[in-house]
PDB file of N, CA and C in Angstrom:
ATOM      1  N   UNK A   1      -4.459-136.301 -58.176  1.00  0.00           N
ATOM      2  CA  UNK A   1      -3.240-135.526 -58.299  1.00  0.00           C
ATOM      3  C   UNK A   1      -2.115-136.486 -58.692  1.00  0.00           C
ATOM      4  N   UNK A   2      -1.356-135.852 -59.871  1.00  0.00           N
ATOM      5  CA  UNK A   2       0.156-136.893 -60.233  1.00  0.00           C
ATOM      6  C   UNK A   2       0.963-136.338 -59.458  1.00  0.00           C
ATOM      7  N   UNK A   3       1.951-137.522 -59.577  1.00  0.00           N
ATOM      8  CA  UNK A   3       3.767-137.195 -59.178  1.00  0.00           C
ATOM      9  C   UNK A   3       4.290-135.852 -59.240  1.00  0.00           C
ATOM     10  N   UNK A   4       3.977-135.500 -60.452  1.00  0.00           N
ATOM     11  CA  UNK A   4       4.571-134.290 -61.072  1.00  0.00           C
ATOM     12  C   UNK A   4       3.868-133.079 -59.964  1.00  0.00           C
ATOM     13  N   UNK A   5       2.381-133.467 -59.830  1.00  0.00           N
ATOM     14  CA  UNK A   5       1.589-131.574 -59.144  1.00  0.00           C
ATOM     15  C   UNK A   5       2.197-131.721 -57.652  1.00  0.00           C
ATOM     16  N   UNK A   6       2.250-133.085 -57.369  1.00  0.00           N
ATOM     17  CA  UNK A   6       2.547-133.664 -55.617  1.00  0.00           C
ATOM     18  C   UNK A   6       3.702-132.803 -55.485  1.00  0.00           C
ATOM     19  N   UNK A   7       5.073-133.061 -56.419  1.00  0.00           N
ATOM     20  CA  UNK A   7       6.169-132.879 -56.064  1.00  0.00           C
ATOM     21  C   UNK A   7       6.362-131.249 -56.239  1.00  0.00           C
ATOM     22  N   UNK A   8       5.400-130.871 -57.479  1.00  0.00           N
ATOM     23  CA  UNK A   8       5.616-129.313 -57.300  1.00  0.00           C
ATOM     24  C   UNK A   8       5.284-128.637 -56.114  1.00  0.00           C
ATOM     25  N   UNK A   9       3.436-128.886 -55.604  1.00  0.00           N
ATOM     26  CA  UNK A   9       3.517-128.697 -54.149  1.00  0.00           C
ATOM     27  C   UNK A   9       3.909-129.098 -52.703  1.00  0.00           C
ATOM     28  N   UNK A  10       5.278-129.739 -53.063  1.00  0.00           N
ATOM     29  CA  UNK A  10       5.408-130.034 -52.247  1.00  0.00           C
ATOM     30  C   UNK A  10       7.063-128.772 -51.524  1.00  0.00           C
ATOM     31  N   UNK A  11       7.923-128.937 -53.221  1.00  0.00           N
ATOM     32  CA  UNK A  11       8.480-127.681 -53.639  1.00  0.00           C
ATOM     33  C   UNK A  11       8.020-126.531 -52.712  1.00  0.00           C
ATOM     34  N   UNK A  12       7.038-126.258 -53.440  1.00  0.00           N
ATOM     35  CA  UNK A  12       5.822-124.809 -53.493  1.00  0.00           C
ATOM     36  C   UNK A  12       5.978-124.778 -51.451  1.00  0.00           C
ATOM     37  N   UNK A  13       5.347-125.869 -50.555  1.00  0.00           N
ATOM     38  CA  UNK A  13       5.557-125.496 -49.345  1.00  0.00           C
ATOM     39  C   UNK A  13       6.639-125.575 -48.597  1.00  0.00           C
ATOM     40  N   UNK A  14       8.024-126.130 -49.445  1.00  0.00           N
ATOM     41  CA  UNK A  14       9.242-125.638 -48.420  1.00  0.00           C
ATOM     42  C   UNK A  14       9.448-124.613 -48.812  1.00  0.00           C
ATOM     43  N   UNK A  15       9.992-123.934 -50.013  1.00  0.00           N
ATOM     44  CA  UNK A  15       9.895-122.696 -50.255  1.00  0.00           C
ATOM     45  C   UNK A  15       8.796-121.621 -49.467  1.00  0.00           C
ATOM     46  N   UNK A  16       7.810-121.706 -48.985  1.00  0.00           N
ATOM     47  CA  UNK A  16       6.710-120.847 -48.300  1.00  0.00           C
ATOM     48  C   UNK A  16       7.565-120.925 -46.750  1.00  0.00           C
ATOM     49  N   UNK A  17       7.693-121.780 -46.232  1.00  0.00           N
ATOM     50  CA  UNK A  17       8.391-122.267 -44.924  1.00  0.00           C
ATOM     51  C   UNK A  17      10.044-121.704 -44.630  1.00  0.00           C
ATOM     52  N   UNK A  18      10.605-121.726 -45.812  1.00  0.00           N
ATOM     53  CA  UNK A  18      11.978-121.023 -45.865  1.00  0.00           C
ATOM     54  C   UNK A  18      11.546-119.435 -45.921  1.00  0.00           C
ATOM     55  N   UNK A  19      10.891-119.396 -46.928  1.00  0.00           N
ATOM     56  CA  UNK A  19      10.688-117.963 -46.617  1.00  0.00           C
ATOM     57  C   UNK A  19      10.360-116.955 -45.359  1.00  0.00           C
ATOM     58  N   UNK A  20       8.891-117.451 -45.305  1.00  0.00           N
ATOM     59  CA  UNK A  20       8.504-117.381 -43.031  1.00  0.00           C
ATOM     60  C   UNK A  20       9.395-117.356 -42.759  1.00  0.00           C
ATOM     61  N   UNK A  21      10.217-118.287 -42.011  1.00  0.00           N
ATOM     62  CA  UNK A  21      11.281-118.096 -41.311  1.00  0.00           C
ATOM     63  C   UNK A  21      12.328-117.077 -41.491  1.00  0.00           C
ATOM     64  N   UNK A  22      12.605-117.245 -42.827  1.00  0.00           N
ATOM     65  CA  UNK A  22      13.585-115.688 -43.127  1.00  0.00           C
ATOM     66  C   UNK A  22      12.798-114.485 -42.962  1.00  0.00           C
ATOM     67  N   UNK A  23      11.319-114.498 -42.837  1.00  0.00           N
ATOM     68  CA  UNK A  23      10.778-113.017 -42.463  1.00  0.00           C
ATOM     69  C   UNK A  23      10.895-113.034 -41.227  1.00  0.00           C
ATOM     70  N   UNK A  24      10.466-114.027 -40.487  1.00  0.00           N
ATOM     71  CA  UNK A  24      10.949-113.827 -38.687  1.00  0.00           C
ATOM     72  C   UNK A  24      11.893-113.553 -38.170  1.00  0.00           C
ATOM     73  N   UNK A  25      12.995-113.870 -39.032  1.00  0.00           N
ATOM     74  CA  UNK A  25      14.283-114.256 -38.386  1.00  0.00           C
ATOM     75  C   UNK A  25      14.747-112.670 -38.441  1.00  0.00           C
ATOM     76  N   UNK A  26      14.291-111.663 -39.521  1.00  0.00           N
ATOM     77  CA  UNK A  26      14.935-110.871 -39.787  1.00  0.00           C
ATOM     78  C   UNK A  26      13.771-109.405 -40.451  1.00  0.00           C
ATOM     79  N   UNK A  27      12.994-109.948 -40.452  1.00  0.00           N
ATOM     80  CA  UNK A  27      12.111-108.402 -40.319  1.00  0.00           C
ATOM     81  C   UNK A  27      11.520-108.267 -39.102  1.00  0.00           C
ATOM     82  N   UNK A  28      11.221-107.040 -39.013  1.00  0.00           N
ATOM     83  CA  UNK A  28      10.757-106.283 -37.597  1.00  0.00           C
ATOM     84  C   UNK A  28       9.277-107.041 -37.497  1.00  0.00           C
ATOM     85  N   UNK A  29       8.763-107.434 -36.284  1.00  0.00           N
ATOM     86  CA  UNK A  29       7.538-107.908 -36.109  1.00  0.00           C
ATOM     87  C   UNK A  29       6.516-106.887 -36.174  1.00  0.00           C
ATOM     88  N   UNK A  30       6.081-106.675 -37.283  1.00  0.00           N
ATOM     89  CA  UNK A  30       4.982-104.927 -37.193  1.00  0.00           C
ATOM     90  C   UNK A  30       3.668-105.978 -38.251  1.00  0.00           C
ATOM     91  N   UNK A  31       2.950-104.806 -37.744  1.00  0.00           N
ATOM     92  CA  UNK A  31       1.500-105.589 -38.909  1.00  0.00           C
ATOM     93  C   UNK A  31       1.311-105.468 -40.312  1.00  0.00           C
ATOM     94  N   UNK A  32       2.578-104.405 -40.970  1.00  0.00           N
ATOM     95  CA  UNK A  32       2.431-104.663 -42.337  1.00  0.00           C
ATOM     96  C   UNK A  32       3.477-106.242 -42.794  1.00  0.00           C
ATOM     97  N   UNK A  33       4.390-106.350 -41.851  1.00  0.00           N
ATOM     98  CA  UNK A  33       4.947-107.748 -41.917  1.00  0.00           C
ATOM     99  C   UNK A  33       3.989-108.647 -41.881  1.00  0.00           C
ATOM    100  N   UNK A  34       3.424-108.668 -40.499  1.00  0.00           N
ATOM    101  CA  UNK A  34       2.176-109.515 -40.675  1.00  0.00           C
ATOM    102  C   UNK A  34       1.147-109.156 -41.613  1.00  0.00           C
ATOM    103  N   UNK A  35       0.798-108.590 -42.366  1.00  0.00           N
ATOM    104  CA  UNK A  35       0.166-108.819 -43.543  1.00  0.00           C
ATOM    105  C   UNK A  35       0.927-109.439 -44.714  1.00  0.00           C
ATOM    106  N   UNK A  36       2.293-108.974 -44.841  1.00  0.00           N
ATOM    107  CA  UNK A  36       3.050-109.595 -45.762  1.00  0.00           C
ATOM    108  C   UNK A  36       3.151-111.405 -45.879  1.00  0.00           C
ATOM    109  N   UNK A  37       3.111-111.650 -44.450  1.00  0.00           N
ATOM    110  CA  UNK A  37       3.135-113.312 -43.938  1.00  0.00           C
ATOM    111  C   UNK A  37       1.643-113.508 -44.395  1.00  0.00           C
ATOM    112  N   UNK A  38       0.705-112.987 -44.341  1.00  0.00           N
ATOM    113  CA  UNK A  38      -0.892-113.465 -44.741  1.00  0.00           C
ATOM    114  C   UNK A  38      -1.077-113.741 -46.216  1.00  0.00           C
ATOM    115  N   UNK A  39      -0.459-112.353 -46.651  1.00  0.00           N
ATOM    116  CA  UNK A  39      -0.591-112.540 -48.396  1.00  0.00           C
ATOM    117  C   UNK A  39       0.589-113.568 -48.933  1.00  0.00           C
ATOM    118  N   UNK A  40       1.881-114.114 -48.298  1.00  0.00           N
ATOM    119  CA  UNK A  40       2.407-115.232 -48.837  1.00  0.00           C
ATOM    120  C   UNK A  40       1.648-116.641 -48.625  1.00  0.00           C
ATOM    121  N   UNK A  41       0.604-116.443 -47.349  1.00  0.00           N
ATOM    122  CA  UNK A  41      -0.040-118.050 -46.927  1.00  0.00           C
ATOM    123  C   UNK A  41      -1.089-117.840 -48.569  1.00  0.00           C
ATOM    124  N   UNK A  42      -1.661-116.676 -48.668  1.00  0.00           N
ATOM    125  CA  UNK A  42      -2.373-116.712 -49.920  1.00  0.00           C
ATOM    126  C   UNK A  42      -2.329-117.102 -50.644  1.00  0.00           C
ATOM    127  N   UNK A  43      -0.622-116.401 -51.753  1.00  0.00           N
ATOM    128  CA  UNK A  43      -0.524-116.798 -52.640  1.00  0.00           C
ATOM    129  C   UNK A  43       0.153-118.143 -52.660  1.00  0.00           C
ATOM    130  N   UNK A  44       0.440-118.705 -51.856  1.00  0.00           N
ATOM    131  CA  UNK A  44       0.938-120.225 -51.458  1.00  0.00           C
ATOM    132  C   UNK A  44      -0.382-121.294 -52.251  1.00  0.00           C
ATOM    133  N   UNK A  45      -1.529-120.981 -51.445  1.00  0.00           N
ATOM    134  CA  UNK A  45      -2.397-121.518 -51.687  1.00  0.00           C
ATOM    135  C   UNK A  45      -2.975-121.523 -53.090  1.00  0.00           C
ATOM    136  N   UNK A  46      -3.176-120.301 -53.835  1.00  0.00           N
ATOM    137  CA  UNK A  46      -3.635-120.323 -54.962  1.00  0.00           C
ATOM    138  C   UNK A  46      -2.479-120.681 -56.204  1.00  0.00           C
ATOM    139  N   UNK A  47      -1.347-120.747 -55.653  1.00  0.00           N
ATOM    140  CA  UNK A  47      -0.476-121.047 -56.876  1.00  0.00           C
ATOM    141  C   UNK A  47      -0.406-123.172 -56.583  1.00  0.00           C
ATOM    142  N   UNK A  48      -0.714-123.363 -55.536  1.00  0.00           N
ATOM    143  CA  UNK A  48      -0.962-124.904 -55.041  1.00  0.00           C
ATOM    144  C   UNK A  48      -2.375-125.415 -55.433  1.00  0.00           C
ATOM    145  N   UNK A  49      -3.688-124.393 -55.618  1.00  0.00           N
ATOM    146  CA  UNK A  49      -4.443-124.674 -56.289  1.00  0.00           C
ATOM    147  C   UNK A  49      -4.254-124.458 -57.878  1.00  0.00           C
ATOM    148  N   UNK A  50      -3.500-123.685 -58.460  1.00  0.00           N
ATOM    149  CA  UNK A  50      -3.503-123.508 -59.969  1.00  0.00           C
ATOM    150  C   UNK A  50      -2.417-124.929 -60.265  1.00  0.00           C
ATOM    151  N   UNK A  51      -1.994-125.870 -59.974  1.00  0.00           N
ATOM    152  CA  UNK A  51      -0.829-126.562 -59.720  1.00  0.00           C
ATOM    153  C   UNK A  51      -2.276-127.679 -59.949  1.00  0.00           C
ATOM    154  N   UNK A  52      -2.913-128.011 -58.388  1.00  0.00           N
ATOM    155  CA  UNK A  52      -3.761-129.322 -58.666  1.00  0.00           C
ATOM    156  C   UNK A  52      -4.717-129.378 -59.693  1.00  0.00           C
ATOM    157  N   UNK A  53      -5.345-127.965 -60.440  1.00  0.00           N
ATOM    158  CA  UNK A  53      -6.200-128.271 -61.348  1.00  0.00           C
ATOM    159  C   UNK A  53      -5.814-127.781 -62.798  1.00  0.00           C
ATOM    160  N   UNK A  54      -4.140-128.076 -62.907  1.00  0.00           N
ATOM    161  CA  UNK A  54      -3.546-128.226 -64.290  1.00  0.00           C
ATOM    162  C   UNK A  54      -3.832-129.477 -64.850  1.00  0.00           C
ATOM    163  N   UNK A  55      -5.084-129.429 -66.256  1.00  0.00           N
ATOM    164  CA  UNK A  55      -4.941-130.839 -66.245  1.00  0.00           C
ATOM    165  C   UNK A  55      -3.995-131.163 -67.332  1.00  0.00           C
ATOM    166  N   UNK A  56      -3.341-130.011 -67.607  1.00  0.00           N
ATOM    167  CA  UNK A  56      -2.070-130.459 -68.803  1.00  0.00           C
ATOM    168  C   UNK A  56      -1.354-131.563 -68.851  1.00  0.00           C
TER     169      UNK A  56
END
């Protein structure tokens, strides 16, 4: 992994972390929230995997 994918995911997980918190802080704790928090750990991950295997 370069500088460049490191620093994007690194981007990529404060942004995921700011977000969480602004869903806790301020949506109702119900289980479509908590699904909403599942599908952001998701797409966290697959946009952090499309990131490490850019070999552009």
């Amino acid at each position: 992994m370069d500088h460049r994918q490191q620093r994007a995911i690194d981007a990529i997980d404060r942004a995921a972390v700011d977000f969480l918190i602004a869903i806790k802080a301020h949506a109702p704790d119900t289980e479509m929230v908590r699904q909403a928090e599942h599908a952001l750990g998701a797409l966290t991950d697959s946009v952090k995997t499309a990131i490490v295997n850019d070999h552009a």
